[in-house]
ModelCIF file with pLDDT and N, C-alpha, C, O atoms, coordinates in Angstrom:
data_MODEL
#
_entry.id   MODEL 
#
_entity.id                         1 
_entity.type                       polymer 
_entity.pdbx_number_of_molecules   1 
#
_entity_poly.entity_id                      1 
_entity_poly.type                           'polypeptide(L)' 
_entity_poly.nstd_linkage                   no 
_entity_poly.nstd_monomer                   no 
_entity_poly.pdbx_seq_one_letter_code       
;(UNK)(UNK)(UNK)(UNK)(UNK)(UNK)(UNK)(UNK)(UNK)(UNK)(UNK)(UNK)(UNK)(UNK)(UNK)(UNK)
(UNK)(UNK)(UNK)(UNK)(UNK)(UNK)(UNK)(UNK)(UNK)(UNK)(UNK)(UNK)(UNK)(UNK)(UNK)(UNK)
(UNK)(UNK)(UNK)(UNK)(UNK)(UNK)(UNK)(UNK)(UNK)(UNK)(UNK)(UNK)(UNK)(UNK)(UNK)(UNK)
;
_entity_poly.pdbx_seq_one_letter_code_can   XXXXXXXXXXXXXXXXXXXXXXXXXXXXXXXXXXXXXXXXXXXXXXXX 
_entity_poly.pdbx_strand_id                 A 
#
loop_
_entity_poly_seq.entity_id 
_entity_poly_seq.num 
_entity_poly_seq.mon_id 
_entity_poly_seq.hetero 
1 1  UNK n 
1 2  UNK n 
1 3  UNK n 
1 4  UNK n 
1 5  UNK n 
1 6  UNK n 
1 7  UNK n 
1 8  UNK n 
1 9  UNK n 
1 10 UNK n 
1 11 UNK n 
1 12 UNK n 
1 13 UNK n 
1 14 UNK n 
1 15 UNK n 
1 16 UNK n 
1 17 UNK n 
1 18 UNK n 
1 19 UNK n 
1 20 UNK n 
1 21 UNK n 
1 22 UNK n 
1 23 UNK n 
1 24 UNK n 
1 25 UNK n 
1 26 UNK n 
1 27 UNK n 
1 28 UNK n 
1 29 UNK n 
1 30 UNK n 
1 31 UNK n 
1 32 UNK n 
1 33 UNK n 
1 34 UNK n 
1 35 UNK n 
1 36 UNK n 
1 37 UNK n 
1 38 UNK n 
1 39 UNK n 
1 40 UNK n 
1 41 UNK n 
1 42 UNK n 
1 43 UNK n 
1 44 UNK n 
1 45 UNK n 
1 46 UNK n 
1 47 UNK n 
1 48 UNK n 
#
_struct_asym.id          A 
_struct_asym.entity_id   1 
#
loop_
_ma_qa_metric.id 
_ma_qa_metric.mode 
_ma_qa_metric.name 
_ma_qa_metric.software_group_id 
_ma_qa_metric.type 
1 global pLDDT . pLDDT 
2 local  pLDDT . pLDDT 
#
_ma_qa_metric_global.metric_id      1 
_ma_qa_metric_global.metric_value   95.48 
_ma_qa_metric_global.model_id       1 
_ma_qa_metric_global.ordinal_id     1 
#
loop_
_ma_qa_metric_local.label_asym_id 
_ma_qa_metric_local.label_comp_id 
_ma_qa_metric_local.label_seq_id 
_ma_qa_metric_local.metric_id 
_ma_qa_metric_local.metric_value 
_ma_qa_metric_local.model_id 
_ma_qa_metric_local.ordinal_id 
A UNK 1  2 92.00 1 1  
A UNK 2  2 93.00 1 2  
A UNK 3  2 96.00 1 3  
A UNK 4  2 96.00 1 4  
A UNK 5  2 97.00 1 5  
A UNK 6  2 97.00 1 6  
A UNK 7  2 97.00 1 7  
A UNK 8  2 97.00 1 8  
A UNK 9  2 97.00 1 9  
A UNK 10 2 97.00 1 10 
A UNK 11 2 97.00 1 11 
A UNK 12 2 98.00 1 12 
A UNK 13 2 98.00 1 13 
A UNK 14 2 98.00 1 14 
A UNK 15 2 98.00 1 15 
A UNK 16 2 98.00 1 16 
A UNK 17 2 97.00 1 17 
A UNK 18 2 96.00 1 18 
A UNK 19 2 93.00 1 19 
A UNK 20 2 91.00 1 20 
A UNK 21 2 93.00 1 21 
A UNK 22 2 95.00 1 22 
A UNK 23 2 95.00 1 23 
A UNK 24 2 97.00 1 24 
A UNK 25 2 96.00 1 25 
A UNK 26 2 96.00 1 26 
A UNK 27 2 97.00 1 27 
A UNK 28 2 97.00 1 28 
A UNK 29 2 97.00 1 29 
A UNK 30 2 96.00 1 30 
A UNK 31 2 97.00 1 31 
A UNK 32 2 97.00 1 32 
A UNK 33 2 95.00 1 33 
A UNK 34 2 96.00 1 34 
A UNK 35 2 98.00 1 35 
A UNK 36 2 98.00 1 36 
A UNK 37 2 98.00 1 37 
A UNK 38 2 98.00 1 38 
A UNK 39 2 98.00 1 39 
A UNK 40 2 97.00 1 40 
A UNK 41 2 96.00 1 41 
A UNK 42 2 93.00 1 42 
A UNK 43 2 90.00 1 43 
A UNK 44 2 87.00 1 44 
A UNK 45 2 91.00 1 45 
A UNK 46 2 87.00 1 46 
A UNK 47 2 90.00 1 47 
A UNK 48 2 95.00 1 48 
#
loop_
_atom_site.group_PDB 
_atom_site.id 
_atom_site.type_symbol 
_atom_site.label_atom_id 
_atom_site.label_alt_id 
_atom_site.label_comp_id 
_atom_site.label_asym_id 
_atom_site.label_entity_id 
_atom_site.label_seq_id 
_atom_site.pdbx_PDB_ins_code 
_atom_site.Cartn_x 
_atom_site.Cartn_y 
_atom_site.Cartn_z 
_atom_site.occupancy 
_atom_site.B_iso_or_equiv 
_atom_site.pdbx_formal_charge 
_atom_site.auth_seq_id 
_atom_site.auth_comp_id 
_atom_site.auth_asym_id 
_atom_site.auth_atom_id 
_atom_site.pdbx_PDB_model_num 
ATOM 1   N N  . UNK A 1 1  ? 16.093 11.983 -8.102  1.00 92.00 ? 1  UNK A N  1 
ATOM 2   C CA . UNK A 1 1  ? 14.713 11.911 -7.637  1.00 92.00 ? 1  UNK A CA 1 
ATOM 3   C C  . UNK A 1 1  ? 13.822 12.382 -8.776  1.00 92.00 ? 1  UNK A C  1 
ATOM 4   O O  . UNK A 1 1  ? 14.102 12.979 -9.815  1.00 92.00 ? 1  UNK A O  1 
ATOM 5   N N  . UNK A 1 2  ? 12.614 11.921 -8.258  1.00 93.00 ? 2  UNK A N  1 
ATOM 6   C CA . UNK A 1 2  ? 11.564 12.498 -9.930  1.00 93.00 ? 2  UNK A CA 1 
ATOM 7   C C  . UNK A 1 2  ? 11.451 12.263 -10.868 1.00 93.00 ? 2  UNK A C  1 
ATOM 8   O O  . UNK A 1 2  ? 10.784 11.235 -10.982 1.00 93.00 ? 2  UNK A O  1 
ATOM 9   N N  . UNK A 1 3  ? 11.785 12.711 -11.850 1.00 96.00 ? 3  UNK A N  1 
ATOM 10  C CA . UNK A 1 3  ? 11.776 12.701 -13.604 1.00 96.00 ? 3  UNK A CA 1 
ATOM 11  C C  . UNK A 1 3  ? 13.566 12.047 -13.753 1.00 96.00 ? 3  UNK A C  1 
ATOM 12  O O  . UNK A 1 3  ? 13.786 11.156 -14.573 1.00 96.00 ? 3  UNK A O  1 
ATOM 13  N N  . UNK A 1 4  ? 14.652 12.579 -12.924 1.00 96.00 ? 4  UNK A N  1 
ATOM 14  C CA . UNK A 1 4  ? 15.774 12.485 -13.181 1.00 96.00 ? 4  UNK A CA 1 
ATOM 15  C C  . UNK A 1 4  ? 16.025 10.889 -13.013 1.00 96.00 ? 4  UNK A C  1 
ATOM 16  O O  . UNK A 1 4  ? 16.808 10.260 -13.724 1.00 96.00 ? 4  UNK A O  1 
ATOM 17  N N  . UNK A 1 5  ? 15.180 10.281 -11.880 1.00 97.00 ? 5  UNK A N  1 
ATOM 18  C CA . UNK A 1 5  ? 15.279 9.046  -11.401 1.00 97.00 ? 5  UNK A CA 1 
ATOM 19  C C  . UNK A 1 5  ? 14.534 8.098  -12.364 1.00 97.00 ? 5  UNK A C  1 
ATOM 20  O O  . UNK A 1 5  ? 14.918 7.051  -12.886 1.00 97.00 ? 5  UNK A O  1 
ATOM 21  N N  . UNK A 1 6  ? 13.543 8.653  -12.439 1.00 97.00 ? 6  UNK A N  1 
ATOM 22  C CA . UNK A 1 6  ? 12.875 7.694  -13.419 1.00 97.00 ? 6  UNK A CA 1 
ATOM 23  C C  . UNK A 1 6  ? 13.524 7.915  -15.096 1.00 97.00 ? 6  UNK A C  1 
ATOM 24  O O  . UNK A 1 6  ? 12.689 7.604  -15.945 1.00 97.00 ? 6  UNK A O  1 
ATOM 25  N N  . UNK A 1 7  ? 14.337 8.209  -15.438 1.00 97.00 ? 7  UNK A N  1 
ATOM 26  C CA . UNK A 1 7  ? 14.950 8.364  -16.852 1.00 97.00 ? 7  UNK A CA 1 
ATOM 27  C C  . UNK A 1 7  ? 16.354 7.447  -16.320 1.00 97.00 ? 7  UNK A C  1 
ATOM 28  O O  . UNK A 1 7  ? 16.997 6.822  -17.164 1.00 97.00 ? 7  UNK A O  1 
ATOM 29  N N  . UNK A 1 8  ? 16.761 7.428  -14.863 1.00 97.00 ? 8  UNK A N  1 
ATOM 30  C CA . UNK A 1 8  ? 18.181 6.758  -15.190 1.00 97.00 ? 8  UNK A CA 1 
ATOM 31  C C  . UNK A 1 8  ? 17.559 5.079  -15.174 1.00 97.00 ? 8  UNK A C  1 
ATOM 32  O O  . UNK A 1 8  ? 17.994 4.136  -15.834 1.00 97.00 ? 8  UNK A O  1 
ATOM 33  N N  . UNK A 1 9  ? 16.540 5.080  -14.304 1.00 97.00 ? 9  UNK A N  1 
ATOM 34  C CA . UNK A 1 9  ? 15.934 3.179  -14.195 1.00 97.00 ? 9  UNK A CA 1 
ATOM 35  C C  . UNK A 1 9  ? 14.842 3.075  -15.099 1.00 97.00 ? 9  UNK A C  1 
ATOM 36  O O  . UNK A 1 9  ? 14.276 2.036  -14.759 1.00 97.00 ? 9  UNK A O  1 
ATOM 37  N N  . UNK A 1 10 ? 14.309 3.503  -15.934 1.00 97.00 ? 10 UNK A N  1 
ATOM 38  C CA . UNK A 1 10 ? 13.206 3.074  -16.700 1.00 97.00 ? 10 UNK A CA 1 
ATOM 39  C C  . UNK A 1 10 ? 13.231 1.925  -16.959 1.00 97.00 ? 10 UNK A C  1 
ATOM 40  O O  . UNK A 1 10 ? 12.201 1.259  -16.847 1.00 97.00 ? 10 UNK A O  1 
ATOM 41  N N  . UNK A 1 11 ? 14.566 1.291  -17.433 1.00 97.00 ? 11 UNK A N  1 
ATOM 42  C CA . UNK A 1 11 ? 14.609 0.319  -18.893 1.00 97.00 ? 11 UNK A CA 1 
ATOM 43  C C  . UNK A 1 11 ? 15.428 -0.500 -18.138 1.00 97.00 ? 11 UNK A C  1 
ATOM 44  O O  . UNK A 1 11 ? 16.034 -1.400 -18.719 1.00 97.00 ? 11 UNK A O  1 
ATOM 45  N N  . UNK A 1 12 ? 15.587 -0.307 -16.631 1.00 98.00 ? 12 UNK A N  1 
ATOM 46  C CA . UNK A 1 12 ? 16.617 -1.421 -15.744 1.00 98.00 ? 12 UNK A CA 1 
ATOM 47  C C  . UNK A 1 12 ? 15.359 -2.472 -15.028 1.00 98.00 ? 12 UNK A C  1 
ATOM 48  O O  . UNK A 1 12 ? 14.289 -2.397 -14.424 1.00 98.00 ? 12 UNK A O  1 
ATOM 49  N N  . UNK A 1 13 ? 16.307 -3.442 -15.559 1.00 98.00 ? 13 UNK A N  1 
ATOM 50  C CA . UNK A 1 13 ? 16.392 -5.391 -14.907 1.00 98.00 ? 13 UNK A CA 1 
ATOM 51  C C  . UNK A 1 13 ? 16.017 -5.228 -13.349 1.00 98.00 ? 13 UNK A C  1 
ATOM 52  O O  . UNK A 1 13 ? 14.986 -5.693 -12.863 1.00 98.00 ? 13 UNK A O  1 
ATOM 53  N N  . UNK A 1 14 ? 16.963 -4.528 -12.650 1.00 98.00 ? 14 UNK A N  1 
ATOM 54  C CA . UNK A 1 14 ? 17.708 -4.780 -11.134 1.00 98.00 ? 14 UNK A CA 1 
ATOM 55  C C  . UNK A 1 14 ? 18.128 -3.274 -11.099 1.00 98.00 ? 14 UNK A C  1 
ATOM 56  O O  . UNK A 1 14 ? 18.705 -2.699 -12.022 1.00 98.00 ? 14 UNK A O  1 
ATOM 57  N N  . UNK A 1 15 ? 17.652 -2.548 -9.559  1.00 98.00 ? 15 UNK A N  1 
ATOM 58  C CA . UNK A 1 15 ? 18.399 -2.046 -9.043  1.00 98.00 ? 15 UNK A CA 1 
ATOM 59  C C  . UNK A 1 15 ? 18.659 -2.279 -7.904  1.00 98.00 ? 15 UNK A C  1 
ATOM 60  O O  . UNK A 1 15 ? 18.032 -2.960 -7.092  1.00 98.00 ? 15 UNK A O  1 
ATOM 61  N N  . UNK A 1 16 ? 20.180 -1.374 -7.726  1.00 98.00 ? 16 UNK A N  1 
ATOM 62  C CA . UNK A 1 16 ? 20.564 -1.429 -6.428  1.00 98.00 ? 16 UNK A CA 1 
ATOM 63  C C  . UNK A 1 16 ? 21.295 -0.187 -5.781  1.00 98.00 ? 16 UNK A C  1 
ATOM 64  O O  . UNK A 1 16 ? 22.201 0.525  -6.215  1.00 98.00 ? 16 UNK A O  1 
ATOM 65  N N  . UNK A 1 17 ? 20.720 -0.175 -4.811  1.00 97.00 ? 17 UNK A N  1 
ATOM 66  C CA . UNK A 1 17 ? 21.055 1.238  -4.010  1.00 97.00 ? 17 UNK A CA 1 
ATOM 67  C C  . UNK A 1 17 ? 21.406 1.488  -2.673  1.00 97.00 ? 17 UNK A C  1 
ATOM 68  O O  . UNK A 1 17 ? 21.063 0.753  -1.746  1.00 97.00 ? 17 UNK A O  1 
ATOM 69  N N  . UNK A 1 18 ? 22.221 2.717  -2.523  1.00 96.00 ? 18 UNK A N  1 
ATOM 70  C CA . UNK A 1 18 ? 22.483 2.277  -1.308  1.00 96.00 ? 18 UNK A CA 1 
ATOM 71  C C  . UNK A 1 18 ? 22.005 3.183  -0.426  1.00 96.00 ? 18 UNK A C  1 
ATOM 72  O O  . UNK A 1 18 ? 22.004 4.402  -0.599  1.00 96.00 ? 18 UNK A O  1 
ATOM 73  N N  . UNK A 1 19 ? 21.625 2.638  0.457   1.00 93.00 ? 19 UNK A N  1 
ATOM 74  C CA . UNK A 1 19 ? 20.627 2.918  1.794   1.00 93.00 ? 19 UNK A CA 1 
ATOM 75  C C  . UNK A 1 19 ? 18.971 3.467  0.768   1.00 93.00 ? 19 UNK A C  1 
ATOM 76  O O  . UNK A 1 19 ? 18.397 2.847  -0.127  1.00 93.00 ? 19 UNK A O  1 
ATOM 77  N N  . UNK A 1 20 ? 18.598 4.967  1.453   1.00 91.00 ? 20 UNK A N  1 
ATOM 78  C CA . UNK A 1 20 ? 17.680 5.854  1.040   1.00 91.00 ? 20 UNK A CA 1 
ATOM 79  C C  . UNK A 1 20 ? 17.687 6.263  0.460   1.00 91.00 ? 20 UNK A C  1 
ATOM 80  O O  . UNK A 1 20 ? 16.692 6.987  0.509   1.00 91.00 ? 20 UNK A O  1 
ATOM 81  N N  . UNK A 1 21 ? 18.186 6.425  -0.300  1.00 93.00 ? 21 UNK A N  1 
ATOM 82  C CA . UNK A 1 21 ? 19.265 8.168  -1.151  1.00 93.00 ? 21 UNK A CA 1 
ATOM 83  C C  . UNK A 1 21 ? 18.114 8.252  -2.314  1.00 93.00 ? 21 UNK A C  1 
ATOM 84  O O  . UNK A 1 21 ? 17.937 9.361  -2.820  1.00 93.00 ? 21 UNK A O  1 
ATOM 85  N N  . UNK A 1 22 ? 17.664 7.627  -2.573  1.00 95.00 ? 22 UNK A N  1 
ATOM 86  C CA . UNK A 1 22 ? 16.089 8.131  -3.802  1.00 95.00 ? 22 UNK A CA 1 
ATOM 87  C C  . UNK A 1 22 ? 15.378 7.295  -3.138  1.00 95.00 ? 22 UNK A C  1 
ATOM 88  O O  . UNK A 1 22 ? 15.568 6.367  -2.351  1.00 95.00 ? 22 UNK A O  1 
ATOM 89  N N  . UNK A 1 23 ? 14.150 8.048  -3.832  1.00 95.00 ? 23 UNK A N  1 
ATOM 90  C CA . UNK A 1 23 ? 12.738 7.404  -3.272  1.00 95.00 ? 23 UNK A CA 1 
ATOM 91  C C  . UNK A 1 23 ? 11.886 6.737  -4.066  1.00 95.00 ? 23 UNK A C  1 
ATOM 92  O O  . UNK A 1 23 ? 11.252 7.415  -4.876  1.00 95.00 ? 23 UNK A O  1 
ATOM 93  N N  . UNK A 1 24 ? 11.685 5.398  -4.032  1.00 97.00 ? 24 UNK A N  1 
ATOM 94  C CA . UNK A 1 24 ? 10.485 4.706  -4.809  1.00 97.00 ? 24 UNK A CA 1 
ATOM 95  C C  . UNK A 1 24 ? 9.377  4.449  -4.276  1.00 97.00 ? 24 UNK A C  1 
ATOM 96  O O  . UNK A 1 24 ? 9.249  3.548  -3.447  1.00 97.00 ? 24 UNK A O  1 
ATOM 97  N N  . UNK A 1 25 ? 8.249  5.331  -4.741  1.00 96.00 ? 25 UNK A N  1 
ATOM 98  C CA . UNK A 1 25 ? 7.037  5.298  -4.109  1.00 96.00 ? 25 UNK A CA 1 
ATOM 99  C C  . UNK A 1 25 ? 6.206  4.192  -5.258  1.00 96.00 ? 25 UNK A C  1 
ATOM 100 O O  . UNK A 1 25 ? 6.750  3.800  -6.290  1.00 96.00 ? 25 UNK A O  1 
ATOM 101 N N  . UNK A 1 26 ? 4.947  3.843  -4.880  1.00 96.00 ? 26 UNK A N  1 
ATOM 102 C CA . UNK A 1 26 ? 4.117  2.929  -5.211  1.00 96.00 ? 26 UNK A CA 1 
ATOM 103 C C  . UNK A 1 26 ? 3.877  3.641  -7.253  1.00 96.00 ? 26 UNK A C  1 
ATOM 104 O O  . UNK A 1 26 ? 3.555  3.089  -8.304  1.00 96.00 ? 26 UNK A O  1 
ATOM 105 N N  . UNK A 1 27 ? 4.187  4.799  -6.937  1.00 97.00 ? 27 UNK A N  1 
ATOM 106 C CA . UNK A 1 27 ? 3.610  5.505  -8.095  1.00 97.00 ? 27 UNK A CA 1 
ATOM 107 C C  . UNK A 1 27 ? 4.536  5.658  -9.297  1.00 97.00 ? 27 UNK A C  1 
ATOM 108 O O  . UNK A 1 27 ? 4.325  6.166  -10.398 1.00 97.00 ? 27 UNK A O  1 
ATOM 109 N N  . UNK A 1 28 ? 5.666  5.052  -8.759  1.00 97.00 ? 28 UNK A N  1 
ATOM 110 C CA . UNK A 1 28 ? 7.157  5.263  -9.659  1.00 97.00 ? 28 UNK A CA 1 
ATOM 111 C C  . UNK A 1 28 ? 7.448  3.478  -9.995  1.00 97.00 ? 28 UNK A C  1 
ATOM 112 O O  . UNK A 1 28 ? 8.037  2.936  -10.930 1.00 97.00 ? 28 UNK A O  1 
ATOM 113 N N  . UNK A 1 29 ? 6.926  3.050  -9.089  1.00 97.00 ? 29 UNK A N  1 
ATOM 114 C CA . UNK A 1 29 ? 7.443  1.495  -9.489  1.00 97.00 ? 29 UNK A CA 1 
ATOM 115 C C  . UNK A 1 29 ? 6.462  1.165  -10.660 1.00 97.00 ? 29 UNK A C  1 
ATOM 116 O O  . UNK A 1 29 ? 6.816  0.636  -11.713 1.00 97.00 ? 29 UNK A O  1 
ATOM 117 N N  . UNK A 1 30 ? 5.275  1.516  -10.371 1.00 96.00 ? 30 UNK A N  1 
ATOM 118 C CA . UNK A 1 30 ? 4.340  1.099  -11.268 1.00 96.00 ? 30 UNK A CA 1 
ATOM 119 C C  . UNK A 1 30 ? 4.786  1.440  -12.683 1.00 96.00 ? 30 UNK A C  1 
ATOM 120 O O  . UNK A 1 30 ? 4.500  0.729  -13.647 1.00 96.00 ? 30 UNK A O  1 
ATOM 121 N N  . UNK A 1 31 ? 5.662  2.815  -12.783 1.00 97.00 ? 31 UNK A N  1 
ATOM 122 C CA . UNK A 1 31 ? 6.158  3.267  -14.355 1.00 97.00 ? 31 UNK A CA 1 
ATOM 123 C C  . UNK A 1 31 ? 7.269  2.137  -14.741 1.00 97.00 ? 31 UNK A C  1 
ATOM 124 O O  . UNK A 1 31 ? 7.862  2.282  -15.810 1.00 97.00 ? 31 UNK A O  1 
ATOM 125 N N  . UNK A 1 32 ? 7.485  1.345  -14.154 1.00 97.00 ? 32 UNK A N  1 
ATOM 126 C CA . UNK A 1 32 ? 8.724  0.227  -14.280 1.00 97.00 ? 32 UNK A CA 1 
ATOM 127 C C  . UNK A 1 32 ? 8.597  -0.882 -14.149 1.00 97.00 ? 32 UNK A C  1 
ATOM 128 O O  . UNK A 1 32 ? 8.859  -1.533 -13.137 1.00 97.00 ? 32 UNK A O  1 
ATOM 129 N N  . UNK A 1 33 ? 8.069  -1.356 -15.410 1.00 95.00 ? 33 UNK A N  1 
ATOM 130 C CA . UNK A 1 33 ? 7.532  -2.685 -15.705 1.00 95.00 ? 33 UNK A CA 1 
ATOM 131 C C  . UNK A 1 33 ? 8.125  -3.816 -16.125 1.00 95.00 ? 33 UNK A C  1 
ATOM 132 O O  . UNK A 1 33 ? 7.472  -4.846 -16.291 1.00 95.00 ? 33 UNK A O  1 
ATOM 133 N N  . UNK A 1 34 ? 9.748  -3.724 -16.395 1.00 96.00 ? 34 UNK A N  1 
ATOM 134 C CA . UNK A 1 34 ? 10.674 -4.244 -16.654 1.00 96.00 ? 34 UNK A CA 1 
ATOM 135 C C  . UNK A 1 34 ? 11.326 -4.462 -15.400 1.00 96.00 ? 34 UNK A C  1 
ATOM 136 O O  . UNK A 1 34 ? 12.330 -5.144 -15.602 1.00 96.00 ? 34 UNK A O  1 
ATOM 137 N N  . UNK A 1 35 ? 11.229 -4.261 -14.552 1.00 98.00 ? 35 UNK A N  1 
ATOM 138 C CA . UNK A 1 35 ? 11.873 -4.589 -12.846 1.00 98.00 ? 35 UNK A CA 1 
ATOM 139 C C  . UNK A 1 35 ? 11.732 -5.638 -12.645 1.00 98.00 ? 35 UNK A C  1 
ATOM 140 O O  . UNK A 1 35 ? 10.682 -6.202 -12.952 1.00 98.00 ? 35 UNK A O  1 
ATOM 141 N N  . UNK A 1 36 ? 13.093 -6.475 -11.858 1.00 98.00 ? 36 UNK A N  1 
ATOM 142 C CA . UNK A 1 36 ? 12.713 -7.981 -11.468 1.00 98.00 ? 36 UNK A CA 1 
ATOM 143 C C  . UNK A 1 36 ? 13.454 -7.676 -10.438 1.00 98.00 ? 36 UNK A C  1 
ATOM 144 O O  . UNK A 1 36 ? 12.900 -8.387 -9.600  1.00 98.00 ? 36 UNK A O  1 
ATOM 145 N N  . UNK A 1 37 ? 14.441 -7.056 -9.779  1.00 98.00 ? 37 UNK A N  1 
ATOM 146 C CA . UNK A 1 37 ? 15.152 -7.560 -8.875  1.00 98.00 ? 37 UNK A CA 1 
ATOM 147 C C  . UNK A 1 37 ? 15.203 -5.804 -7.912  1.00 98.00 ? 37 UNK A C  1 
ATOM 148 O O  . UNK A 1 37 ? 15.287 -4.757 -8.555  1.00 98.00 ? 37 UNK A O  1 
ATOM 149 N N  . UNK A 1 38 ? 15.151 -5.813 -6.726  1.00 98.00 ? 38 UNK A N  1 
ATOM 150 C CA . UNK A 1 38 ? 15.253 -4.622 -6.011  1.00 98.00 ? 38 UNK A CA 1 
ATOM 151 C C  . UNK A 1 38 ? 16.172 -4.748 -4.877  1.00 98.00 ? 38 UNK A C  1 
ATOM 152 O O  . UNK A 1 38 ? 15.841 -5.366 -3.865  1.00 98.00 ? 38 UNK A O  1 
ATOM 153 N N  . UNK A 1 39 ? 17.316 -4.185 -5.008  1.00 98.00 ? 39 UNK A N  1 
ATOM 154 C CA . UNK A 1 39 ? 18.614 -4.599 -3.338  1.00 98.00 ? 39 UNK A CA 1 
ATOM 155 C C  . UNK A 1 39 ? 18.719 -3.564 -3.266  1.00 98.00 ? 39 UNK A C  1 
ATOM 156 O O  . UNK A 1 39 ? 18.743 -2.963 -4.340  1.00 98.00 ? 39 UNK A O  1 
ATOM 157 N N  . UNK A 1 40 ? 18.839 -2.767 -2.017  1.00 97.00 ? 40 UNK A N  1 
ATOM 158 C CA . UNK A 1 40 ? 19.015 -1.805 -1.298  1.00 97.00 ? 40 UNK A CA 1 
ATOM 159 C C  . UNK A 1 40 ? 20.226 -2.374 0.328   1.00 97.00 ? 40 UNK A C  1 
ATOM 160 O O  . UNK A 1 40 ? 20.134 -3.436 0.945   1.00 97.00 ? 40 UNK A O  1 
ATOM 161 N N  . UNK A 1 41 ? 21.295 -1.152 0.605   1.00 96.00 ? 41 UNK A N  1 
ATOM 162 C CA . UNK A 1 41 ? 22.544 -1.731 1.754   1.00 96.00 ? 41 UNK A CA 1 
ATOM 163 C C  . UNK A 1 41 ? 21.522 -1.651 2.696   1.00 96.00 ? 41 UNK A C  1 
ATOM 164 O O  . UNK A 1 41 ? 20.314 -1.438 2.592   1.00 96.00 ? 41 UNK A O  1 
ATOM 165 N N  . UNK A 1 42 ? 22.305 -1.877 3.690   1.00 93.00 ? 42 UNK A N  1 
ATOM 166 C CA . UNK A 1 42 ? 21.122 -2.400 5.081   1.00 93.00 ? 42 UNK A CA 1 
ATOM 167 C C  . UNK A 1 42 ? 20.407 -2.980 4.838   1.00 93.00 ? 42 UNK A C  1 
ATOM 168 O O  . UNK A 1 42 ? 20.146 -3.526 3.766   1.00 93.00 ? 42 UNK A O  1 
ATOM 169 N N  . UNK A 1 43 ? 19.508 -3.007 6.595   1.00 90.00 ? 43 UNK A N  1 
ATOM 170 C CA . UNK A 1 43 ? 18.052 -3.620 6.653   1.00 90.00 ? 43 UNK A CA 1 
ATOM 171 C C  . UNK A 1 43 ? 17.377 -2.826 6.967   1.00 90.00 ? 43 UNK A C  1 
ATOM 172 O O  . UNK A 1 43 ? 16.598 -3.151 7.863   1.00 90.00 ? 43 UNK A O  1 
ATOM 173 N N  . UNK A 1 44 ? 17.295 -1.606 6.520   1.00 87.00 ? 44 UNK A N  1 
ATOM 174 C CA . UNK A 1 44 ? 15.669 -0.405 6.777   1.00 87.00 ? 44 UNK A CA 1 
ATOM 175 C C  . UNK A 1 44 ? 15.808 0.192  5.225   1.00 87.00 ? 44 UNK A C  1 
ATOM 176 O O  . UNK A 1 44 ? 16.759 -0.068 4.486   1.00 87.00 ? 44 UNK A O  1 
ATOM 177 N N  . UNK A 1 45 ? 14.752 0.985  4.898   1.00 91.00 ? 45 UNK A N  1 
ATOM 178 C CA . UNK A 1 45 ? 14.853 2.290  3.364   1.00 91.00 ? 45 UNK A CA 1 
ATOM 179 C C  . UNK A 1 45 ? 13.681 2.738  3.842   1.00 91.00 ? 45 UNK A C  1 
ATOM 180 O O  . UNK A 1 45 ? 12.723 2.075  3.445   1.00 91.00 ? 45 UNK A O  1 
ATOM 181 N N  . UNK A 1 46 ? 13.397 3.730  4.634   1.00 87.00 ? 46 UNK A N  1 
ATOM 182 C CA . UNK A 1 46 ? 11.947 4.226  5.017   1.00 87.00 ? 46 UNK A CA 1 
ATOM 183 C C  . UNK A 1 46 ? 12.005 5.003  3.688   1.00 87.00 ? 46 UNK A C  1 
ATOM 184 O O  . UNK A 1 46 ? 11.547 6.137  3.826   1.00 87.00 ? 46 UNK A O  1 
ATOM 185 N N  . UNK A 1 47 ? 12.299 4.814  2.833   1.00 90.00 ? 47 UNK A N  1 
ATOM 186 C CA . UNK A 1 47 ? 11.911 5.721  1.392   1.00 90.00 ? 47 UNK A CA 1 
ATOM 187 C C  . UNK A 1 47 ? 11.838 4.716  0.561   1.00 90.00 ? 47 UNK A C  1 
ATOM 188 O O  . UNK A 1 47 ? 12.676 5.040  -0.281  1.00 90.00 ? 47 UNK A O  1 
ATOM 189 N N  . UNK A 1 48 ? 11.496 3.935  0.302   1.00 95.00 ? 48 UNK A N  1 
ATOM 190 C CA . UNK A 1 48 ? 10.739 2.148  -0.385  1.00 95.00 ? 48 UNK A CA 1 
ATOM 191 C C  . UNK A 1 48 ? 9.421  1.857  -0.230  1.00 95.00 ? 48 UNK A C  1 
ATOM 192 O O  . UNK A 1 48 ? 8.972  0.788  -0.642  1.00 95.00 ? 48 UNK A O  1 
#
């Protein structure tokens, strides 16, 4: 989460995660401008 999260995806294509387990708020995606693809397991992530 935080600083730790945003240093492991900065420079990632695609992530994928499973369920909730970190949180991408509006304010963290925006630092990740290289993002094309977002999969998360299930069908809910109330932390997305």
């Amino acid at each position: 989460s935080g600083e730790s999260l945003y240093e492991a995806v900065h420079d990632a294509d695609a992530i994928a995660l499973v369920r909730d387990r970190s949180p991408f708020d509006a304010s963290l995606i925006k630092r990740l401008p290289k993002l094309k693809l977002f999969v998360f397991t299930g069908t809910r992530n109330a932390l997305l």
